[in-house]
C-alpha atoms as a PDB file:
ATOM      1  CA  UNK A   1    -135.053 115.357-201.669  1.00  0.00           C
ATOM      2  CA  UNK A   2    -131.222 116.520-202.038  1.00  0.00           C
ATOM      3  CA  UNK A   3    -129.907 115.998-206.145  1.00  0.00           C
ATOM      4  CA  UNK A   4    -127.178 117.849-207.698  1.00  0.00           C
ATOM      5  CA  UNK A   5    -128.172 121.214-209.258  1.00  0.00           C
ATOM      6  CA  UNK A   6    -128.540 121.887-212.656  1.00  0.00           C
ATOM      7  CA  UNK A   7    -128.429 124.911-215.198  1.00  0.00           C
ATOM      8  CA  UNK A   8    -132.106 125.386-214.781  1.00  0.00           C
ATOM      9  CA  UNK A   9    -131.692 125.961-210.700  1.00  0.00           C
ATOM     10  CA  UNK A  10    -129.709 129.263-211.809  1.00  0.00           C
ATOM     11  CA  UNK A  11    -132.254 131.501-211.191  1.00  0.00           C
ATOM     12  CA  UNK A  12    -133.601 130.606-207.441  1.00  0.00           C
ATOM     13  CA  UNK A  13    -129.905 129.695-206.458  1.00  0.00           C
ATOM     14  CA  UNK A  14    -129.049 133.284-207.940  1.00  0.00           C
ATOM     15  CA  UNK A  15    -132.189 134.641-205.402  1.00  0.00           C
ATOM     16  CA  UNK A  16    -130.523 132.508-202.458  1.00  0.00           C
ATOM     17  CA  UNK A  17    -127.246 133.624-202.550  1.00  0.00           C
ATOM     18  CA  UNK A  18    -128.206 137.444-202.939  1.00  0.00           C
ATOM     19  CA  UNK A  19    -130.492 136.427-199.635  1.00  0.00           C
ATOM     20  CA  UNK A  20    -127.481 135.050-197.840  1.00  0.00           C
ATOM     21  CA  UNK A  21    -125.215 137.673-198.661  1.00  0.00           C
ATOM     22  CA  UNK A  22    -128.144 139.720-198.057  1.00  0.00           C
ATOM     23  CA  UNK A  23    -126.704 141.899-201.439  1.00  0.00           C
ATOM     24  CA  UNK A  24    -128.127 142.140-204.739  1.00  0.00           C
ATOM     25  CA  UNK A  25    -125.334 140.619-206.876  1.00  0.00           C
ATOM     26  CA  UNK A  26    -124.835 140.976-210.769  1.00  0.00           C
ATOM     27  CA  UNK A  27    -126.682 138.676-212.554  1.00  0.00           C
ATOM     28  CA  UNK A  28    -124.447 138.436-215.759  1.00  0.00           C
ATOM     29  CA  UNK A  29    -121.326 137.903-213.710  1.00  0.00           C
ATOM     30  CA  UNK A  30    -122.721 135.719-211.215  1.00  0.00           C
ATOM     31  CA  UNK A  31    -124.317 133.522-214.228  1.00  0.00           C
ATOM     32  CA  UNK A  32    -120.778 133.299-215.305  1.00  0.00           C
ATOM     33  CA  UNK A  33    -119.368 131.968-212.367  1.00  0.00           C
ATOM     34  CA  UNK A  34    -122.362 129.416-211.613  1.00  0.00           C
ATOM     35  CA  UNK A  35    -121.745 128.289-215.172  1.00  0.00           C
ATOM     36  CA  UNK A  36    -118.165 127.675-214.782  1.00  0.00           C
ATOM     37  CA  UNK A  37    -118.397 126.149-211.032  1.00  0.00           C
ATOM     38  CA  UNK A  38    -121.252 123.554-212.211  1.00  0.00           C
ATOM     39  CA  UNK A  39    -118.935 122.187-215.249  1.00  0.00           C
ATOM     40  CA  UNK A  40    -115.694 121.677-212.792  1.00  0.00           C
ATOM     41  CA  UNK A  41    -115.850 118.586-211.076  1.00  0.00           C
ATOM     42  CA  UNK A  42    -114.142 119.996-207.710  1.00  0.00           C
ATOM     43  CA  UNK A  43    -117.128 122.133-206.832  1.00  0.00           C
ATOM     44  CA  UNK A  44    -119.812 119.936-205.847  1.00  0.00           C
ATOM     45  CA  UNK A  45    -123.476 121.983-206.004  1.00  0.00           C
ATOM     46  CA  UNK A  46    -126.665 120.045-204.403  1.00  0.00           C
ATOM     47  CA  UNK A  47    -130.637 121.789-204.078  1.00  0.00           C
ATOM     48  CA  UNK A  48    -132.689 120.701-201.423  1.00  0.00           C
ATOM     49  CA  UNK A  49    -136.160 120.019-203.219  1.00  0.00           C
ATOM     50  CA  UNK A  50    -139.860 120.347-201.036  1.00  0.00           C
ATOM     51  CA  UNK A  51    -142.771 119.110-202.761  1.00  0.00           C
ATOM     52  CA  UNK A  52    -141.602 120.205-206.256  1.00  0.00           C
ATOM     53  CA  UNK A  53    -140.024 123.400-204.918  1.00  0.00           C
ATOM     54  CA  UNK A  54    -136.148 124.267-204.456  1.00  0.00           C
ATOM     55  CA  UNK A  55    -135.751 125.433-200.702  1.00  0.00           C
ATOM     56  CA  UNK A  56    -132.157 125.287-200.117  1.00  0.00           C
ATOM     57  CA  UNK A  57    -128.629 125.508-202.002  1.00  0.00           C
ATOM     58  CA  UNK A  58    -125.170 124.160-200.632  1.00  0.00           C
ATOM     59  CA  UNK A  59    -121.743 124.656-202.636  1.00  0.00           C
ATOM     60  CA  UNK A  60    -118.620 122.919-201.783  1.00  0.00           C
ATOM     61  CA  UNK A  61    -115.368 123.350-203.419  1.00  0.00           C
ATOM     62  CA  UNK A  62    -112.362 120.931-203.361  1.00  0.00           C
ATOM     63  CA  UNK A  63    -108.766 122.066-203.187  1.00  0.00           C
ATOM     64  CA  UNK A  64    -106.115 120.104-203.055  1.00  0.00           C
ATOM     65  CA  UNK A  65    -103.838 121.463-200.107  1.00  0.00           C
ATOM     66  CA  UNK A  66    -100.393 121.179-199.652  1.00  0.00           C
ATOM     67  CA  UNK A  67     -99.794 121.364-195.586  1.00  0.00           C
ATOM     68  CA  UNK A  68    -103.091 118.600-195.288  1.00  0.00           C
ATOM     69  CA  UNK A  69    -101.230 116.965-198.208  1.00  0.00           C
ATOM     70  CA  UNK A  70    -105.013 115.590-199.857  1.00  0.00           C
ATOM     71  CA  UNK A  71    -108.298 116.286-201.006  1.00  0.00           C
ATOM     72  CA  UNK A  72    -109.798 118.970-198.654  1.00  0.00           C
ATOM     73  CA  UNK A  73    -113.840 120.316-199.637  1.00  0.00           C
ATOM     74  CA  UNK A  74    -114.794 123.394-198.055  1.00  0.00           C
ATOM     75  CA  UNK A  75    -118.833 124.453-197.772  1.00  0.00           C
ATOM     76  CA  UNK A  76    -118.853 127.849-199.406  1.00  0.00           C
ATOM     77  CA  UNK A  77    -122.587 128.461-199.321  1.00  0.00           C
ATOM     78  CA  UNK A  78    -125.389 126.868-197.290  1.00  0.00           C
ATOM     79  CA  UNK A  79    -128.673 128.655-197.422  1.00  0.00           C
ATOM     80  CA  UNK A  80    -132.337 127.275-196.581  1.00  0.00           C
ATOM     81  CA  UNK A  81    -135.119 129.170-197.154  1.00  0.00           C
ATOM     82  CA  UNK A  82    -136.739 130.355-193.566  1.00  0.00           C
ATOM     83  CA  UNK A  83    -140.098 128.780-194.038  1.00  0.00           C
ATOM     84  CA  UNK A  84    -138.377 125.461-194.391  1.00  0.00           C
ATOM     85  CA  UNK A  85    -135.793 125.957-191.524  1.00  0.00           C
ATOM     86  CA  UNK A  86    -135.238 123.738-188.562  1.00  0.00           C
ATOM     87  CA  UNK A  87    -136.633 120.552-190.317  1.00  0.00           C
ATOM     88  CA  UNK A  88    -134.075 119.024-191.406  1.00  0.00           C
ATOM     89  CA  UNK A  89    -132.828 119.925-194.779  1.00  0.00           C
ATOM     90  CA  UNK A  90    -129.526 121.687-193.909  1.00  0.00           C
ATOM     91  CA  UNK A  91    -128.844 118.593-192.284  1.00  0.00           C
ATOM     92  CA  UNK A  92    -129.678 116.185-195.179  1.00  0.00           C
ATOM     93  CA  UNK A  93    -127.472 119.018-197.447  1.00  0.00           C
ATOM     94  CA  UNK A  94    -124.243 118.312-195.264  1.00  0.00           C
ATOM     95  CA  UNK A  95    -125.209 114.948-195.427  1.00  0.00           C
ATOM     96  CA  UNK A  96    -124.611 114.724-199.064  1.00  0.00           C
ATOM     97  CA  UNK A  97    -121.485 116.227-198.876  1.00  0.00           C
ATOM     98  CA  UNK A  98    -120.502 114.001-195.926  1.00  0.00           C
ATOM     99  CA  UNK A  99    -121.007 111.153-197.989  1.00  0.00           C
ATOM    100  CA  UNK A 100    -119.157 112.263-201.251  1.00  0.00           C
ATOM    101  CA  UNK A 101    -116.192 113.231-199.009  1.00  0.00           C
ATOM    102  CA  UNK A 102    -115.946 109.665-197.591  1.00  0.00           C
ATOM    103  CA  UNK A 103    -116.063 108.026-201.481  1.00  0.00           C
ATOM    104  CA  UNK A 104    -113.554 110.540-202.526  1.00  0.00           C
ATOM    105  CA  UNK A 105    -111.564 110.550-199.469  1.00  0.00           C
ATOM    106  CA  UNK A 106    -111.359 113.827-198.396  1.00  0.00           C
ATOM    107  CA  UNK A 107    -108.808 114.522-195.863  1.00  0.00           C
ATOM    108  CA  UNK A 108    -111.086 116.912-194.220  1.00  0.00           C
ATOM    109  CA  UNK A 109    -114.562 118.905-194.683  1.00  0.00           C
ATOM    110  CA  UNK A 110    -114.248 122.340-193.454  1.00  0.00           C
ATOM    111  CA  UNK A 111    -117.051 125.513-193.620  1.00  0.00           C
ATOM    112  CA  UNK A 112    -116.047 128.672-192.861  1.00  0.00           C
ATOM    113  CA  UNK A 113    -119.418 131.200-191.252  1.00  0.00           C
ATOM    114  CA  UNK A 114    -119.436 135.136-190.833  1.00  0.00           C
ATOM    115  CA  UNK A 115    -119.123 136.433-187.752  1.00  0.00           C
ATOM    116  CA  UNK A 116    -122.482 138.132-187.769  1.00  0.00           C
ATOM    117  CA  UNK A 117    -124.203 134.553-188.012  1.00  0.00           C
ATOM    118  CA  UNK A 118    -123.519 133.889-184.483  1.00  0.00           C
ATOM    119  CA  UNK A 119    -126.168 131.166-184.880  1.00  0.00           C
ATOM    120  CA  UNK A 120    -124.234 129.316-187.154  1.00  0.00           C
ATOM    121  CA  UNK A 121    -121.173 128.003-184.768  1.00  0.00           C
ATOM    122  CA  UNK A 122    -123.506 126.139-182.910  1.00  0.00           C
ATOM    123  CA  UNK A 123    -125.209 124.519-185.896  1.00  0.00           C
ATOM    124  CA  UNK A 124    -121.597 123.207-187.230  1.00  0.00           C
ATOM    125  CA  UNK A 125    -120.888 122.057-184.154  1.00  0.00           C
ATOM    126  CA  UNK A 126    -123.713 120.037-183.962  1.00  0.00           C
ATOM    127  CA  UNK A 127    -122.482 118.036-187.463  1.00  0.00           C
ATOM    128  CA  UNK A 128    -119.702 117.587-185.563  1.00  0.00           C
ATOM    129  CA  UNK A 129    -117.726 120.562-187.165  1.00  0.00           C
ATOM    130  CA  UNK A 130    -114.593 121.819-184.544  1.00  0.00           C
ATOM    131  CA  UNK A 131    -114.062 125.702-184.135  1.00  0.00           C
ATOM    132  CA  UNK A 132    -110.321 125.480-185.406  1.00  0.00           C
ATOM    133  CA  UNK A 133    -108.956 128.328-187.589  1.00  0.00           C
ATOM    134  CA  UNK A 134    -109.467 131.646-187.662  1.00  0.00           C
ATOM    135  CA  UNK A 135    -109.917 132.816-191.399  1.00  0.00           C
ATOM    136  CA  UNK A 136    -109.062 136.713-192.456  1.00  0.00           C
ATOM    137  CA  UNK A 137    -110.368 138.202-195.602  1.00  0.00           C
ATOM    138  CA  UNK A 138    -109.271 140.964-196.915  1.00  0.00           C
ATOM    139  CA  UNK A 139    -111.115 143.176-199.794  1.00  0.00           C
ATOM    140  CA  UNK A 140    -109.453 143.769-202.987  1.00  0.00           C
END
């Protein structure tokens, strides 16, 4: 089952996105931010639920861009725990977000994937995702 997430999923998406980021982030701030993020109605949070337990978190923020003049959502955050990998429920995750896109009329749905998670271009691709930016970061 995909549903929105809630205050209460704080915790286990809090253990997720240390996992994915395989760092040990501050609790306090991050509580902060996932407070702020669930109240705005451009960032769109979903859990992917297993027989009463949370096994997966996707975030996806909407900006409203000025050179694809519309409504563009960009997956920030897709994790699945391993055990429950490969069955499915990253695909019923994008899924969700597919379908909001299309009611709010997105001009496009974009993810952007580390380089060290070769694995991850291929996955994309298979939703149909196209390899077309290149996206630098710089620490600050």
């Amino acid at each position: 089952m995909i549903r929105e997430a809630r205050k209460e999923d704080i915790d286990m998406i809090f253990e997720f996105i240390c996992k994915l980021e395989n760092s040990q982030f501050d609790y306090h701030t991050f509580r902060l931010i996932y407070n702020k993020n669930i109240a705005n109605p451009d960032c769109h949070y979903f859990v992917a639920i297993q027989h009463g337990i949370t096994i997966g978190f996707m975030s996806c923020h909407i900006q409203y861009l000025l050179h694809h003049c519309g409504k563009v959502g960009e997956i920030q955050e897709l994790y699945i725990d391993p055990a429950y990998r490969n069955q499915g429920f990253g695909r019923l995750l994008i899924n969700e977000i597919i379908k909001i896109a299309k009611i709010e009329h997105f001009r496009s749905l974009e993810v952007s994937s580390n380089k060290k998670r070769t694995e991850n271009v291929s996955i994309y691709e298979h939703y149909g995702f196209r390899l077309t930016h290149n996206t630098f970061t710089m620490e600050i």
